[in-house]
Protein backbone atom coordinates (compact mmCIF):
# COMPACT_ATOMS: atom_id res chain seq x y z
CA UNK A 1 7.88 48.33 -158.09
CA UNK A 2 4.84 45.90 -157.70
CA UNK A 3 2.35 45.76 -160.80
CA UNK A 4 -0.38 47.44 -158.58
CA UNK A 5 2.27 50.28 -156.76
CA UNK A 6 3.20 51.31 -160.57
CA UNK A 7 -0.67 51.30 -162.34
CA UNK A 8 -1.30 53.27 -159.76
CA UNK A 9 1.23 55.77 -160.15
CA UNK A 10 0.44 56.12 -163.88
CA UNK A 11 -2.65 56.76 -163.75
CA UNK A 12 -1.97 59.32 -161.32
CA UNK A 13 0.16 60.60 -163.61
CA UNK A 14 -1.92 60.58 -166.51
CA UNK A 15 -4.96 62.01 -164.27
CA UNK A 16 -2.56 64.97 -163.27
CA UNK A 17 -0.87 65.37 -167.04
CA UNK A 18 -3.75 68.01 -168.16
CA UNK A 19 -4.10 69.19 -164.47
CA UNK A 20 -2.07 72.95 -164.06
CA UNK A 21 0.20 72.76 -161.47
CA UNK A 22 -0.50 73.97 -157.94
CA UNK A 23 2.56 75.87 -158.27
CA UNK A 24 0.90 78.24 -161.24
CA UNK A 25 -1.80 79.29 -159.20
CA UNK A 26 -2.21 82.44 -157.91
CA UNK A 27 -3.89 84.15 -154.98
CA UNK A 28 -5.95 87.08 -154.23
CA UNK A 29 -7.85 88.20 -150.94
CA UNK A 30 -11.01 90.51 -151.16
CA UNK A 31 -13.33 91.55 -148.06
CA UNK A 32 -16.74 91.93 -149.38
CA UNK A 33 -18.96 92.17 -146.19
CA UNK A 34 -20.38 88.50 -144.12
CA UNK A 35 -17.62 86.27 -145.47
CA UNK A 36 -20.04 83.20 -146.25
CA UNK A 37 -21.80 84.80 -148.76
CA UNK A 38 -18.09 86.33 -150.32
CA UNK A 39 -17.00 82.28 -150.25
CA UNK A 40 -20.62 81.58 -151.77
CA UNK A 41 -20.52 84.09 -154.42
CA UNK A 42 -17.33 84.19 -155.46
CA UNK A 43 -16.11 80.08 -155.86
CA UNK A 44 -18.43 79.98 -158.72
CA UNK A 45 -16.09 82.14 -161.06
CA UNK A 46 -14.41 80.67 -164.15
CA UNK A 47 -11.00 79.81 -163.14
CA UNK A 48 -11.54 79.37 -159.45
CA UNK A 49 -10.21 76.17 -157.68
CA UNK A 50 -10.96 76.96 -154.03
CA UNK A 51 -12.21 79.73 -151.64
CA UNK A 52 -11.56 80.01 -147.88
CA UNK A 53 -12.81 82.33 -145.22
CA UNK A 54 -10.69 84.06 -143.02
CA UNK A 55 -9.61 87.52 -141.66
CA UNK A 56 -7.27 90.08 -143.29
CA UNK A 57 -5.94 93.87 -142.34
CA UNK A 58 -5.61 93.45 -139.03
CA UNK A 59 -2.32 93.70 -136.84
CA UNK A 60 -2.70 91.49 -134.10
CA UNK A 61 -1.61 88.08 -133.86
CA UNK A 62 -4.24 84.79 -134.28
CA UNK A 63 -7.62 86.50 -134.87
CA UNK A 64 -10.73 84.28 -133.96
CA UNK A 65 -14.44 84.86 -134.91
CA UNK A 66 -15.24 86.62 -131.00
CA UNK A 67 -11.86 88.18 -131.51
CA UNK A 68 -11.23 89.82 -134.43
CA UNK A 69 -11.22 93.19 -133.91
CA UNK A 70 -9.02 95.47 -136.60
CA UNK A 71 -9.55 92.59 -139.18
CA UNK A 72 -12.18 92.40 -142.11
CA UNK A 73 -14.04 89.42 -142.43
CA UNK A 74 -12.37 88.22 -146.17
CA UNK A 75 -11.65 85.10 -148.33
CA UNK A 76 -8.84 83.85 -150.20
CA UNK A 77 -9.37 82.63 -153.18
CA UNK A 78 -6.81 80.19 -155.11
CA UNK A 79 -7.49 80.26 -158.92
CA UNK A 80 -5.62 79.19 -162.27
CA UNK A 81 -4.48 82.37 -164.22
CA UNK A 82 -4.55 80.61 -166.90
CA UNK A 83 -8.18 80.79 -167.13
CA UNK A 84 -8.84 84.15 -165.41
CA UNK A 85 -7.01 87.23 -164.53
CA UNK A 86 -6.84 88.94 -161.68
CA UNK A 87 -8.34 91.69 -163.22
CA UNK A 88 -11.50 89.75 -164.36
CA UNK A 89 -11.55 88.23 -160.56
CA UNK A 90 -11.44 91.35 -159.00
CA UNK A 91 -14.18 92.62 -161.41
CA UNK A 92 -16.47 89.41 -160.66
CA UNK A 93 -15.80 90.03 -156.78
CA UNK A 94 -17.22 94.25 -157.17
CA UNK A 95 -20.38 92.71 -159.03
CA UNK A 96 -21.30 90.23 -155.83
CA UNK A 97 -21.01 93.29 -153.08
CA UNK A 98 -22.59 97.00 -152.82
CA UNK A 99 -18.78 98.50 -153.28
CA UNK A 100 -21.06 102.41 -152.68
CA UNK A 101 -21.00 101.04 -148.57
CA UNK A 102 -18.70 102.14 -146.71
CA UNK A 103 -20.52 101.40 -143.38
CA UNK A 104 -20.70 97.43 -143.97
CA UNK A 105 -22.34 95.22 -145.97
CA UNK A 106 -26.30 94.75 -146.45
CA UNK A 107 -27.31 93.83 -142.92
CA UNK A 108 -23.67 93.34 -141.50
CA UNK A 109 -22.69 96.60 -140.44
CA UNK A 110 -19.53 97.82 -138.61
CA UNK A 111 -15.73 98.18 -139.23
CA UNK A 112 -14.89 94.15 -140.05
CA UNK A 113 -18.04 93.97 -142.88
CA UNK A 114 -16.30 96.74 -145.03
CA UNK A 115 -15.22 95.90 -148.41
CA UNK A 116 -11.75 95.80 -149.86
CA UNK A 117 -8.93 94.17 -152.14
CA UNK A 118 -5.37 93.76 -151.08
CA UNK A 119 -3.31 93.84 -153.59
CA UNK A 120 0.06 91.74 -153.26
CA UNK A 121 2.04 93.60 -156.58
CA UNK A 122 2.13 97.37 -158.37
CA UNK A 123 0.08 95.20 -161.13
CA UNK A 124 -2.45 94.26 -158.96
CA UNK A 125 -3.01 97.16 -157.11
CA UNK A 126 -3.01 99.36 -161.13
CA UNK A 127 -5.64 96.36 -162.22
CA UNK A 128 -7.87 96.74 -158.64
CA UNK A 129 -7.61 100.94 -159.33
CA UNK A 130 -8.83 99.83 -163.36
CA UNK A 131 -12.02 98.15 -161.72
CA UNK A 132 -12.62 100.14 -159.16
CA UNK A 133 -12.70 103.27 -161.41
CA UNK A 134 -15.03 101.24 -164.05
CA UNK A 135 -17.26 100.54 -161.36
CA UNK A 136 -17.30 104.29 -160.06
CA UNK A 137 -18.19 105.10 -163.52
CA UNK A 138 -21.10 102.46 -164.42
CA UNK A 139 -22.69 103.27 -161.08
CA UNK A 140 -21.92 107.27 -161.40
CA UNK A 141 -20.72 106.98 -157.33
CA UNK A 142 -18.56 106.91 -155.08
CA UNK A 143 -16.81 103.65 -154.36
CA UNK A 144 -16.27 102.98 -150.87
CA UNK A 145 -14.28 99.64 -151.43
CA UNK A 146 -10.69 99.97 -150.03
CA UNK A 147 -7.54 98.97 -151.87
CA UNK A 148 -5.05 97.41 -149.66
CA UNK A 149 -1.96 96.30 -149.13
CA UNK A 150 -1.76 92.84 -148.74
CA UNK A 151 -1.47 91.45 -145.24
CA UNK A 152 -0.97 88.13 -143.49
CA UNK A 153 -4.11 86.08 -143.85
CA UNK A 154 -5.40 84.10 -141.45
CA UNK A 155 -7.91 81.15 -141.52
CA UNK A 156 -11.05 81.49 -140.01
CA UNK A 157 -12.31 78.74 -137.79
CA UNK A 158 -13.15 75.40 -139.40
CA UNK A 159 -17.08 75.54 -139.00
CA UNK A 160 -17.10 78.71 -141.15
CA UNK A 161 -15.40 77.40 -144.13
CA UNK A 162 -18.40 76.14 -146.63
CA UNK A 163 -20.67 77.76 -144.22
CA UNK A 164 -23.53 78.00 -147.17
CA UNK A 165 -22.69 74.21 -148.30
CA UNK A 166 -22.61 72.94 -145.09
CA UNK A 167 -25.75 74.20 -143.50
CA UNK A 168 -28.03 75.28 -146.51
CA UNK A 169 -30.95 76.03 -144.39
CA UNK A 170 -29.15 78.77 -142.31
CA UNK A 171 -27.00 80.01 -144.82
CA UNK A 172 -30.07 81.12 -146.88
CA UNK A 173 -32.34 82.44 -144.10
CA UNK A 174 -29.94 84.76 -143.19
CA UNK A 175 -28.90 85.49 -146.81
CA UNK A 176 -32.77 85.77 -147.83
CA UNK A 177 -33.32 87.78 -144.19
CA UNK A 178 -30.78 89.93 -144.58
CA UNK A 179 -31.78 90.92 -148.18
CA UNK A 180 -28.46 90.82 -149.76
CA UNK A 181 -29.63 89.11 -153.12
CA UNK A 182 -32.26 92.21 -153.12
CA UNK A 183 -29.98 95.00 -152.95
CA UNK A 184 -27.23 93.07 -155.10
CA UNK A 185 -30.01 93.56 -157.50
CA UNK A 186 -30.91 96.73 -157.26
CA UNK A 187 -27.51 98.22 -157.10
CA UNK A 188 -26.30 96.33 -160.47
CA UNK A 189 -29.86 96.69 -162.69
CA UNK A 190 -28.84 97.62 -165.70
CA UNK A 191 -25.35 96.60 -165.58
């Protein structure tokens, strides 16, 4: 191996030696309404390594942003269980949606803005019922957010992925024109 081939693979090596593996990571897919502000929201949580938009529920083969009907607009997040649990994701992902909807989200209404988790495992879908009844109780209503069974995901297009990154300036007028940080507020004062 020439000197520069090998320093390069040790420090590659060393750079990765702390690093989990990709294989320990975990998924978990969540509908929460317009699924920029889901991405947004939710790639901020401890534990998090990467959040992409897409559709899930649906039954028909390659959904596209005109076509998706049957699908909810949801994300997929990728995140290190060794620094969160799905439990503790699924409970940051109720705190950044109105889970009392049931008719959309904020300003997005209609059947592909409702809110769910699919669950993927019996312990997933016991730890989305835990949250889900906390959150009925700390808001003394009726949740409206579905649990699901997990279903084949499937990307969205590229130009929505980092939507809010990507185009700052459009991502929060319709996030400030829609009024989603407003009633966020209102419907978790207090909690």
């Amino acid at each position: 191996m020439k000197p520069s081939l090998f320093a390069a693979a040790a420090i590659l090596s060393f750079s990765l030696a702390g690093a989990a593996p990709a294989a320990a990571y975990r998924t978990a897919v969540f509908a929460g309404g317009c699924f920029w502000s889901v991405e947004h929201d939710l790639e901020h949580l401890p534990g998090v390594k990467d959040v992409v938009v897409g559709y899930a529920g649906g039954s028909r083969p390659n959904p596209t942003y005109p076509n998706h009907e049957g699908y909810l607009e949801a994300v997929r997040i990728t995140y290190d269980p060794a620094k969160t649990s799905y439990q503790a994701l699924t409970d940051g992902f109720f705190r950044h949606i109105d889970p009392t909807d049931g008719g959309g989200q904020i300003c997005d209404r209609g059947p592909s803005y409702r809110t769910a988790v699919f669950v993927a495992s019996p312990d997933e879908r016991k730890a989305a019922e835990a949250v889900k009844a906390k959150v009925a109780g700390e808001l003394k209503r009726p949740v409206a957010t579905m649990i699901l069974p997990a279903s084949k995901f499937w990307m969205a297009e590229a130009y929505h992925q980092d939507y809010a990154r990507k185009n700052p300036i459009n991502y929060n007028a319709y996030r400030i024109g829609c009024g989603r940080d407003a009633r966020l507020k209102a419907v978790w004062a207090g909690r």
